[in-house]
N, C-alpha and C. Protein backbone atom coordinates (compact mmCIF):
# COMPACT_ATOMS: atom_id res chain seq x y z
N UNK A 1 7.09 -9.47 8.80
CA UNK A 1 6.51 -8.35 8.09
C UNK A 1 7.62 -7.45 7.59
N UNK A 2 7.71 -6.98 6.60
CA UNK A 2 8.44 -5.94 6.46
C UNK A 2 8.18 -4.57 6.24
N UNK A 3 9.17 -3.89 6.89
CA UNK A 3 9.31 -2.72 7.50
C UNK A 3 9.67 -1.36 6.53
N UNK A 4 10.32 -1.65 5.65
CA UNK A 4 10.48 -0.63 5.00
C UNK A 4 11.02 -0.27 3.41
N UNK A 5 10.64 0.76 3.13
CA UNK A 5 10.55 0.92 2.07
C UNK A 5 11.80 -0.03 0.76
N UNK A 6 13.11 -0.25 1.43
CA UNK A 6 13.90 -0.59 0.65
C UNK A 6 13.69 -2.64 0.61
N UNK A 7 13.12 -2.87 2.00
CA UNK A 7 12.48 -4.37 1.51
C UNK A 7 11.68 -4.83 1.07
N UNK A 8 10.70 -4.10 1.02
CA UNK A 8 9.58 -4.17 -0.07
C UNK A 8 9.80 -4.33 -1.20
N UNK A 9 10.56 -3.23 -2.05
CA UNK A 9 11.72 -3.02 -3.35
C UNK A 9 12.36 -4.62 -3.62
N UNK A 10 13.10 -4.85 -1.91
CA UNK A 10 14.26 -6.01 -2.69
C UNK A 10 13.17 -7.10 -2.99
N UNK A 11 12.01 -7.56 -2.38
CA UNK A 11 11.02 -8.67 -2.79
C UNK A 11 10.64 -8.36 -4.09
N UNK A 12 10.35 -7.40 -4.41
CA UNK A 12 9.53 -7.66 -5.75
C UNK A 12 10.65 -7.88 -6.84
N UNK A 13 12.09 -7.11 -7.01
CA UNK A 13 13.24 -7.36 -7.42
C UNK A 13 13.21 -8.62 -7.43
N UNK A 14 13.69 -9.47 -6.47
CA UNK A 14 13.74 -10.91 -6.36
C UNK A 14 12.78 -11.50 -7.50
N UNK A 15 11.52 -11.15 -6.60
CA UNK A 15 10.48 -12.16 -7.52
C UNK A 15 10.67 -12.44 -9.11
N UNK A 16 10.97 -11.15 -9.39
CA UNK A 16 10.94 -10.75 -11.43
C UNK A 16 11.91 -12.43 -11.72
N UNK A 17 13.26 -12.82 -10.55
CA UNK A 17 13.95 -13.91 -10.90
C UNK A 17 13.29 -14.91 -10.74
N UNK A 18 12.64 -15.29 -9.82
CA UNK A 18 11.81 -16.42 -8.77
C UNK A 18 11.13 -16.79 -10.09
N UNK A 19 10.24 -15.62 -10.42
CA UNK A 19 8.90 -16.13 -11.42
C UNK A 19 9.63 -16.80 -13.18
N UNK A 20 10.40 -15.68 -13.26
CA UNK A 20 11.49 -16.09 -14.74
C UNK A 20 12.29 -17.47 -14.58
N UNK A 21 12.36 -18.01 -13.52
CA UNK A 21 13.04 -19.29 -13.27
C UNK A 21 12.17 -20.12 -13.89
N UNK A 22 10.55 -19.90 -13.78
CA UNK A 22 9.26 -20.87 -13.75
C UNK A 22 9.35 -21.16 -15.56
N UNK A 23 9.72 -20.19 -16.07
CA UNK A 23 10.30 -20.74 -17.98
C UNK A 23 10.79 -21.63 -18.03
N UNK A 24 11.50 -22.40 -16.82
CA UNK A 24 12.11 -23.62 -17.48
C UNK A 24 11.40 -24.94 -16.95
N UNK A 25 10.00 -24.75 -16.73
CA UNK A 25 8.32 -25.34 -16.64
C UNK A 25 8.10 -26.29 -17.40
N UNK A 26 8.16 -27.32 -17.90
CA UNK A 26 7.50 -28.03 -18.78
C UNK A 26 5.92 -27.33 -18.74
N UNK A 27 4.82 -27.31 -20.13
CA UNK A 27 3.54 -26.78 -20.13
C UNK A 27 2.59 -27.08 -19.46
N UNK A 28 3.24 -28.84 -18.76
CA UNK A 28 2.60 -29.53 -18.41
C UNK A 28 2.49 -29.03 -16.64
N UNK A 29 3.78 -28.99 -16.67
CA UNK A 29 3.58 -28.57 -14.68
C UNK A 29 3.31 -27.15 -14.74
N UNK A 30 3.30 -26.27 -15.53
CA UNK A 30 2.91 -24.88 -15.51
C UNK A 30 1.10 -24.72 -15.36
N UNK A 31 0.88 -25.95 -16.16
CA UNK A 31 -0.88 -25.93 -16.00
C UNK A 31 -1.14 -27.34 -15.21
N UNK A 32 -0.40 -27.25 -13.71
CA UNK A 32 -0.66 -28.27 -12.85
C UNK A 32 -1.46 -27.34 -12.01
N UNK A 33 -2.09 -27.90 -11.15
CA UNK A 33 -3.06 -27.27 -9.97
C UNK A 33 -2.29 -27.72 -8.96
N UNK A 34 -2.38 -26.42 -7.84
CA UNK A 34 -1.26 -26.83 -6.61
C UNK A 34 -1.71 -27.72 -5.68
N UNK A 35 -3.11 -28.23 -6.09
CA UNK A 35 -4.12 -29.22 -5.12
C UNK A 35 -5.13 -28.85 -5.56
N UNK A 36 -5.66 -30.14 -5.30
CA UNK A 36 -7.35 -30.45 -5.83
C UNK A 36 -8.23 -29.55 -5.70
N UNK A 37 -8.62 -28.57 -7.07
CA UNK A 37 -9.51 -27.78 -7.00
C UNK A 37 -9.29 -25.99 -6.90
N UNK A 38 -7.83 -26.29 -7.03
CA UNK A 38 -7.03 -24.94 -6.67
C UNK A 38 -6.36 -24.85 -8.10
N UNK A 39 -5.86 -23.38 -8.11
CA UNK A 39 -5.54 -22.86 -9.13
C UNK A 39 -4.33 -23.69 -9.79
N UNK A 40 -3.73 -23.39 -11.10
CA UNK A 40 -2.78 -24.11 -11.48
C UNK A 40 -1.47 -22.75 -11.47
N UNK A 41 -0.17 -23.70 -11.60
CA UNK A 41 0.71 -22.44 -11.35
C UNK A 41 0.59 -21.08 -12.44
N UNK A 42 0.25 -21.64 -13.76
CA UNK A 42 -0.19 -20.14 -14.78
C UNK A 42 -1.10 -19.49 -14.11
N UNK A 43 -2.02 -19.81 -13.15
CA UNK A 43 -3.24 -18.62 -12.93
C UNK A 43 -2.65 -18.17 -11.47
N UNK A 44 -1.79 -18.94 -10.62
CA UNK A 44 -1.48 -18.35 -9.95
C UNK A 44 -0.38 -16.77 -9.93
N UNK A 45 0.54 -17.17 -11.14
CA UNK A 45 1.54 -16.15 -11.58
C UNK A 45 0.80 -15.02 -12.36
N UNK A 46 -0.25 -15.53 -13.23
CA UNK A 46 -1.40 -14.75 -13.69
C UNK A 46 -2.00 -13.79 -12.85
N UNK A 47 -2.57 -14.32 -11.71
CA UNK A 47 -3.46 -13.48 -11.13
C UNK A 47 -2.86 -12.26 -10.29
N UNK A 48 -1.25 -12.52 -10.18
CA UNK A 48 -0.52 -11.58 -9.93
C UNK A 48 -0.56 -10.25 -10.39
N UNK A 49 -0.61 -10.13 -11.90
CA UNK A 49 0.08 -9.22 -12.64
C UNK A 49 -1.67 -8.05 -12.51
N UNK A 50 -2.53 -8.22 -12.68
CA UNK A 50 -3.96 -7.94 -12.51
C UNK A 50 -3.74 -6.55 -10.95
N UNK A 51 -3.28 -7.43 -10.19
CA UNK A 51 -3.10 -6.99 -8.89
C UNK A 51 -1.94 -5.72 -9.15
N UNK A 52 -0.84 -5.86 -9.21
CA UNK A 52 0.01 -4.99 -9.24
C UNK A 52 -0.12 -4.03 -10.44
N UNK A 53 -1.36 -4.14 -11.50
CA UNK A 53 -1.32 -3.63 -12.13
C UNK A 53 -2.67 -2.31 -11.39
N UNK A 54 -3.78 -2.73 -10.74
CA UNK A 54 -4.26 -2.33 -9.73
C UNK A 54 -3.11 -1.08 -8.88
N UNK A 55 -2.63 -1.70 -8.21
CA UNK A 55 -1.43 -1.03 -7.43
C UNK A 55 -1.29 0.28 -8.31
N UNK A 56 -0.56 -0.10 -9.22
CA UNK A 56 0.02 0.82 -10.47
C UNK A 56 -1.05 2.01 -10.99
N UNK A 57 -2.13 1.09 -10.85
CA UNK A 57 -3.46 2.58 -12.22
C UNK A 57 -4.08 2.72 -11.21
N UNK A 58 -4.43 2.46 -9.99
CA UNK A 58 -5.48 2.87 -8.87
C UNK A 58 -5.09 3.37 -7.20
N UNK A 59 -4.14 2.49 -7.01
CA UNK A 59 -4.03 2.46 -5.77
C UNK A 59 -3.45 4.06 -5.27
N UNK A 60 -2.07 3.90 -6.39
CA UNK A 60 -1.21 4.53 -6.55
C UNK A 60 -1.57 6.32 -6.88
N UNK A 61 -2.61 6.30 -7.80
CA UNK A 61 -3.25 8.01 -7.36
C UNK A 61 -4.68 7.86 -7.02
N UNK A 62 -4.42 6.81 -5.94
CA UNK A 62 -5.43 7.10 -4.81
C UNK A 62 -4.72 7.81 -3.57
N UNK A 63 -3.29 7.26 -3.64
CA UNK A 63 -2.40 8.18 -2.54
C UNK A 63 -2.32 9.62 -2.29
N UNK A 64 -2.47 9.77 -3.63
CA UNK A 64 -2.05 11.34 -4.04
C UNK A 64 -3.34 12.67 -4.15
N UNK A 65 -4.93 11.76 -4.35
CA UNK A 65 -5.85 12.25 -4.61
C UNK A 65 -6.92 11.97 -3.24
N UNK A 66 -7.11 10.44 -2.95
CA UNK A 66 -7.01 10.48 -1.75
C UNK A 66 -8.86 10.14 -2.64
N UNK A 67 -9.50 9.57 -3.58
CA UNK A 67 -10.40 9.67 -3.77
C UNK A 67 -10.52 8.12 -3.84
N UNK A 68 -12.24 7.93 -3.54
CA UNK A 68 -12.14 6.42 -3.30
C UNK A 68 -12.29 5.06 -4.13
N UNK A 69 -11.70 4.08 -3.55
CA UNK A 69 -11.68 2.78 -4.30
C UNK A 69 -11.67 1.92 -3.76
N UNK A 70 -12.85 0.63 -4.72
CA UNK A 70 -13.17 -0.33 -3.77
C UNK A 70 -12.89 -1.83 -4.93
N UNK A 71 -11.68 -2.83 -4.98
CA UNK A 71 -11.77 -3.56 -6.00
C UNK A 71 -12.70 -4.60 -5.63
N UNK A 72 -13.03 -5.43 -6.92
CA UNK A 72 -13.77 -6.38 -6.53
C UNK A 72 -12.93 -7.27 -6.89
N UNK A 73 -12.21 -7.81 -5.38
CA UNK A 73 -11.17 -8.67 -5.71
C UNK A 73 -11.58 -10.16 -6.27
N UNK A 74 -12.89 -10.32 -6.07
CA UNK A 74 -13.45 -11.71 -6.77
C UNK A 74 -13.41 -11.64 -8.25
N UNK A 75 -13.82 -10.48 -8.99
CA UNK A 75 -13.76 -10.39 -10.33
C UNK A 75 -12.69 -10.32 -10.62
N UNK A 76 -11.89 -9.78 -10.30
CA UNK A 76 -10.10 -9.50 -10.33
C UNK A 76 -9.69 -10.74 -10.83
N UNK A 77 -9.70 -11.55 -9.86
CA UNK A 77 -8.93 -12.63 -9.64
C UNK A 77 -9.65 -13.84 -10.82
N UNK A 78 -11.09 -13.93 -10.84
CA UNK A 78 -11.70 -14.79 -11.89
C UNK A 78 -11.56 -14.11 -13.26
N UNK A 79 -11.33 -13.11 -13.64
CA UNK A 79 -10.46 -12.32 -14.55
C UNK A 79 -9.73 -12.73 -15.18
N UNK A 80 -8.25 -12.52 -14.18
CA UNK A 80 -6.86 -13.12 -14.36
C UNK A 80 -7.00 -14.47 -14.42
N UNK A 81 -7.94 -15.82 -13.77
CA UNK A 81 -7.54 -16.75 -13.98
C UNK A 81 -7.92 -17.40 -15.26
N UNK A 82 -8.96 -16.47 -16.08
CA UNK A 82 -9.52 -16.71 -17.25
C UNK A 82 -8.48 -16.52 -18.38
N UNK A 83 -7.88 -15.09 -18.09
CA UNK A 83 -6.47 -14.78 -19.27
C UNK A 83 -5.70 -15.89 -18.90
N UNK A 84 -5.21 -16.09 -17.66
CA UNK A 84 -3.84 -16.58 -17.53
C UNK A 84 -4.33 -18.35 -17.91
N UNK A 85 -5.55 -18.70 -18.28
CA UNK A 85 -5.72 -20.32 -19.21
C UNK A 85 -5.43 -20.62 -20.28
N UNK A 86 -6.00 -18.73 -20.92
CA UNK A 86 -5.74 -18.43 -22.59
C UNK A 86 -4.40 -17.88 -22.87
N UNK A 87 -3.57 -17.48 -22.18
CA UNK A 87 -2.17 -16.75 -22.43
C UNK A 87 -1.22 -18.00 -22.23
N UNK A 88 0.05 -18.01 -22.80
CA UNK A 88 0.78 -18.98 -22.86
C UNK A 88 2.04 -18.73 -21.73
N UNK A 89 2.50 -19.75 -21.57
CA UNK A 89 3.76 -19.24 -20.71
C UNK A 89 4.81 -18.00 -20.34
N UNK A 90 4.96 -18.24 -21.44
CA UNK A 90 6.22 -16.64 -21.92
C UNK A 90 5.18 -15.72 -22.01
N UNK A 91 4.20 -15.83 -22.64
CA UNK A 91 3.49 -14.80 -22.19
C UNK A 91 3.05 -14.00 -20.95
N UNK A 92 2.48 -14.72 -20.12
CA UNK A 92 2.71 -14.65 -18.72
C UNK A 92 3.95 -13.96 -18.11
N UNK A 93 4.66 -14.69 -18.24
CA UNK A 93 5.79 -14.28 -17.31
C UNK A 93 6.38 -13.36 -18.34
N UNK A 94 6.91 -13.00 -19.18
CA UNK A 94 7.14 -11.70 -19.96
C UNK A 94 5.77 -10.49 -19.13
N UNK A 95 4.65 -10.74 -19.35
CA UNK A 95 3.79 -9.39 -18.86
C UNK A 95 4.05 -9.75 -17.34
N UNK A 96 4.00 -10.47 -16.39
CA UNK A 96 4.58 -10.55 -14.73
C UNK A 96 5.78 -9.65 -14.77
N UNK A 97 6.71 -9.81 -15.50
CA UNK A 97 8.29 -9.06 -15.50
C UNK A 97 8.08 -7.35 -15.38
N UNK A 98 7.49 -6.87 -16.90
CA UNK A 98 7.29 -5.93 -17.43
C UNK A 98 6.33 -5.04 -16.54
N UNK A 99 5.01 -5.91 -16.17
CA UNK A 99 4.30 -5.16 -14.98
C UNK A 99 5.16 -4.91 -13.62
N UNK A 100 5.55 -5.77 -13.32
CA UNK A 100 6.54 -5.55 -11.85
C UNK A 100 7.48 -4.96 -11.48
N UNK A 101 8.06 -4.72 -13.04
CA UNK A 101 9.41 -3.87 -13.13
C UNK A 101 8.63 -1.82 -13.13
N UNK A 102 7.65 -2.44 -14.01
CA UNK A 102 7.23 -0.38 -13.29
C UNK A 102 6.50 -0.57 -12.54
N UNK A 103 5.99 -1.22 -11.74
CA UNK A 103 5.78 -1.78 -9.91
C UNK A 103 7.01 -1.04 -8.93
N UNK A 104 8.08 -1.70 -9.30
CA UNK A 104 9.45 -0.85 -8.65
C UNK A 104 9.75 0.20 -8.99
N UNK A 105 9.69 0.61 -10.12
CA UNK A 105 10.30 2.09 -10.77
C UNK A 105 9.08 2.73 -9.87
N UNK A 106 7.92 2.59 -10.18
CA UNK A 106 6.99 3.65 -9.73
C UNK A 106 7.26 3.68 -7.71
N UNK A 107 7.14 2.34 -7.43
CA UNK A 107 7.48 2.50 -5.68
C UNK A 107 8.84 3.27 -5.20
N UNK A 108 9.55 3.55 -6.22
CA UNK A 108 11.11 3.86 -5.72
C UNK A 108 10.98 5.43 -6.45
N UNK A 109 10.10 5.90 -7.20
CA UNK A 109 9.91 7.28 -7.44
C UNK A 109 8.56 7.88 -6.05
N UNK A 110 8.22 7.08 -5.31
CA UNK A 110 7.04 7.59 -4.47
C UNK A 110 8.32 8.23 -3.15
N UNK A 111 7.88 9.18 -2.60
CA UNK A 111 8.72 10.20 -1.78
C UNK A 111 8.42 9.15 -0.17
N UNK A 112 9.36 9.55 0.38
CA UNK A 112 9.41 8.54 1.55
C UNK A 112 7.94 8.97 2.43
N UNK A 113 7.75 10.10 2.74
CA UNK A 113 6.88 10.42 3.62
C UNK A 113 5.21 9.68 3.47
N UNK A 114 5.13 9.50 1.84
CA UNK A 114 4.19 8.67 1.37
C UNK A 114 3.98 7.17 1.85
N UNK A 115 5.62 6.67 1.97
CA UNK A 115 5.18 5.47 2.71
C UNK A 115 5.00 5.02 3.88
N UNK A 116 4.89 5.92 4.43
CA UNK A 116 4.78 6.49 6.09
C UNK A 116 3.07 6.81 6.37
N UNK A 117 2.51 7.80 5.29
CA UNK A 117 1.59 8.07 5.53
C UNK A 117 0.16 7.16 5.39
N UNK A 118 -0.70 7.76 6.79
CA UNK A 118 -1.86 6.74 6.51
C UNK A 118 -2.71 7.17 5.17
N UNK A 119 -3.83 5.81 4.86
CA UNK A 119 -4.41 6.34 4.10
C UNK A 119 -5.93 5.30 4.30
N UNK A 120 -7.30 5.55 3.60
CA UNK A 120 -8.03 4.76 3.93
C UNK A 120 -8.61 3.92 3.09
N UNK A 121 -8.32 2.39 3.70
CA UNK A 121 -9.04 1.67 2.56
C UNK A 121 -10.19 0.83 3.60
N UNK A 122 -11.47 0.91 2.81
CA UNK A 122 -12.48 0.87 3.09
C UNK A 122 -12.69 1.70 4.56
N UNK A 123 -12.84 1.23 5.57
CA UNK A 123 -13.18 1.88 7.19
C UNK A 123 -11.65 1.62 7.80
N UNK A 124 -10.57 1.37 7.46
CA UNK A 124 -9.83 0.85 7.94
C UNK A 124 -8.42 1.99 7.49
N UNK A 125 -7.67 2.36 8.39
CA UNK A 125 -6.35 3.44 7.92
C UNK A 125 -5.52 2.55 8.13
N UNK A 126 -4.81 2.58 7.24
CA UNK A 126 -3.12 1.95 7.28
C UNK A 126 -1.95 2.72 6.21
N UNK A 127 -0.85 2.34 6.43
CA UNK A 127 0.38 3.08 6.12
C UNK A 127 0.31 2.41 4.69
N UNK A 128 1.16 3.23 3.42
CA UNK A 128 1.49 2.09 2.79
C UNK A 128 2.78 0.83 2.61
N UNK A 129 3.39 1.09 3.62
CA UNK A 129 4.45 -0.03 4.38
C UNK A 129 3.09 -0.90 4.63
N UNK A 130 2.29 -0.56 5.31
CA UNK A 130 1.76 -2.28 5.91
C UNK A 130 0.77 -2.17 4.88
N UNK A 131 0.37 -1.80 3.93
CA UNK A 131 -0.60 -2.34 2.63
C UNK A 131 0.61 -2.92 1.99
N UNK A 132 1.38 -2.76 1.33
CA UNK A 132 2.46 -3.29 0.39
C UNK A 132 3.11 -4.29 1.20
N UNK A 133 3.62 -4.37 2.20
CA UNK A 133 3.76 -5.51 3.48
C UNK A 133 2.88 -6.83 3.10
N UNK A 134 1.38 -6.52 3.18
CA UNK A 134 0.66 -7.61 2.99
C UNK A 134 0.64 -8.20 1.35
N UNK A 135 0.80 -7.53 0.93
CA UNK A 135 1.06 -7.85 -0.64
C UNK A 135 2.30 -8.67 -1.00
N UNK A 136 3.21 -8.37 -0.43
CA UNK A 136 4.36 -8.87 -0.20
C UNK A 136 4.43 -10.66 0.33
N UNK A 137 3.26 -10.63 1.49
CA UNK A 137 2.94 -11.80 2.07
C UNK A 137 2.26 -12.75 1.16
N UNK A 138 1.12 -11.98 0.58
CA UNK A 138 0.48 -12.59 -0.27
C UNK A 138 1.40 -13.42 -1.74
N UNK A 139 2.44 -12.38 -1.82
CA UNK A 139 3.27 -13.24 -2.99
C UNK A 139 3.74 -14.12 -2.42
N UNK A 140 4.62 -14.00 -1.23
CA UNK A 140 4.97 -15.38 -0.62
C UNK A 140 4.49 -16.67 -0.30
N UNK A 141 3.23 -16.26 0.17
CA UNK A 141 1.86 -17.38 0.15
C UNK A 141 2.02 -18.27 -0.91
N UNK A 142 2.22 -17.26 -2.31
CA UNK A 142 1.40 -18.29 -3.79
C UNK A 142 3.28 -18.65 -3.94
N UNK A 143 4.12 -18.16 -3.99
CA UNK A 143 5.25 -18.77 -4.24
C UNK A 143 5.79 -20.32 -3.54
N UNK A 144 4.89 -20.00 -2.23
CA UNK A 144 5.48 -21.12 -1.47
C UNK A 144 4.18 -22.59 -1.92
N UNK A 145 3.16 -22.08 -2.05
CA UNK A 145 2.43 -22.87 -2.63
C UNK A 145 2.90 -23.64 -4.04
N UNK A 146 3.47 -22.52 -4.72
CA UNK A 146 4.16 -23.32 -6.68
C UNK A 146 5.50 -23.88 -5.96
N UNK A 147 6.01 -23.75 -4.98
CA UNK A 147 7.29 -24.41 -4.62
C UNK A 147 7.08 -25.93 -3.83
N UNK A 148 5.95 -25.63 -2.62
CA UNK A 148 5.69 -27.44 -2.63
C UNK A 148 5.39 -28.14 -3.76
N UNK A 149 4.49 -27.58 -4.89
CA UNK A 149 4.32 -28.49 -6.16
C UNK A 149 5.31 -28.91 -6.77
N UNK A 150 6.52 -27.92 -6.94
CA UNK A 150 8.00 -28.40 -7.93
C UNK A 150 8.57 -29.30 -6.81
């Protein structure tokens, strides 16, 4: 798990390379499925950007306002996997970059005490170290998933 504010930062940093590596994809393994019945790597890198864009317009002055929000991560995600069939490669990963990069600018302008502090999502309080923690996991999840496929 990670712990704090400056490793959180270096993962998503990383990733912007991890995911920009995936340009040199043939179209063909970019719209492979990582297993039968599962997403292909475009909707997986796709369904990313949806999320952190979430983070970015909701989450983020929910911290500050403290007023409530509930996503519907099923629509979210059948959403993103709908764009990310119709959007092309570079497309993708150009908007993954661009979203992620003020992902960091905005996490590295939030004041430390913020990421310390609890906050509530649904019945449940947590810090935003361990909300962004799990997010963090979750990228690792789908990365390690497009990495057994290559």
């Amino acid at each position: 798990m990670y712990i704090d504010k400056k490793q959180i930062i270096a993962h998503y940093e990383k990733s912007i390379g991890w995911v920009k590596s995936l340009t040199n994809l043939s179209e063909e393994k970019w719209r492979t499925q990582i297993d039968k019945g599962k997403w292909t790597i475009a909707e997986i890198i796709g369904h990313l950007i949806p999320w952190d864009e979430f983070v970015l317009n909701q989450r983020r002055p929910y911290l500050l306002t403290q007023l409530p929000i509930s996503p519907n991560a099923e629509l979210i995600n059948h959403q993103a996997s709908i764009e990310s069939k119709n959007r092309s490669k570079d497309e993708t990963i150009k908007l993954f970059i661009a979203i992620r990069k003020k992902l960091i600018n905005t996490l590295n302008d939030l004041s430390d005490t913020l990421w310390t502090q609890d906050f509530i999502i649904g019945k449940n309080n947590i810090s935003l170290i361990s909300y962004l923690s799990g997010l963090v996991e979750h990228d690792i999840h789908h990365f390690r998933q497009i990495q057994k496929v290559l």
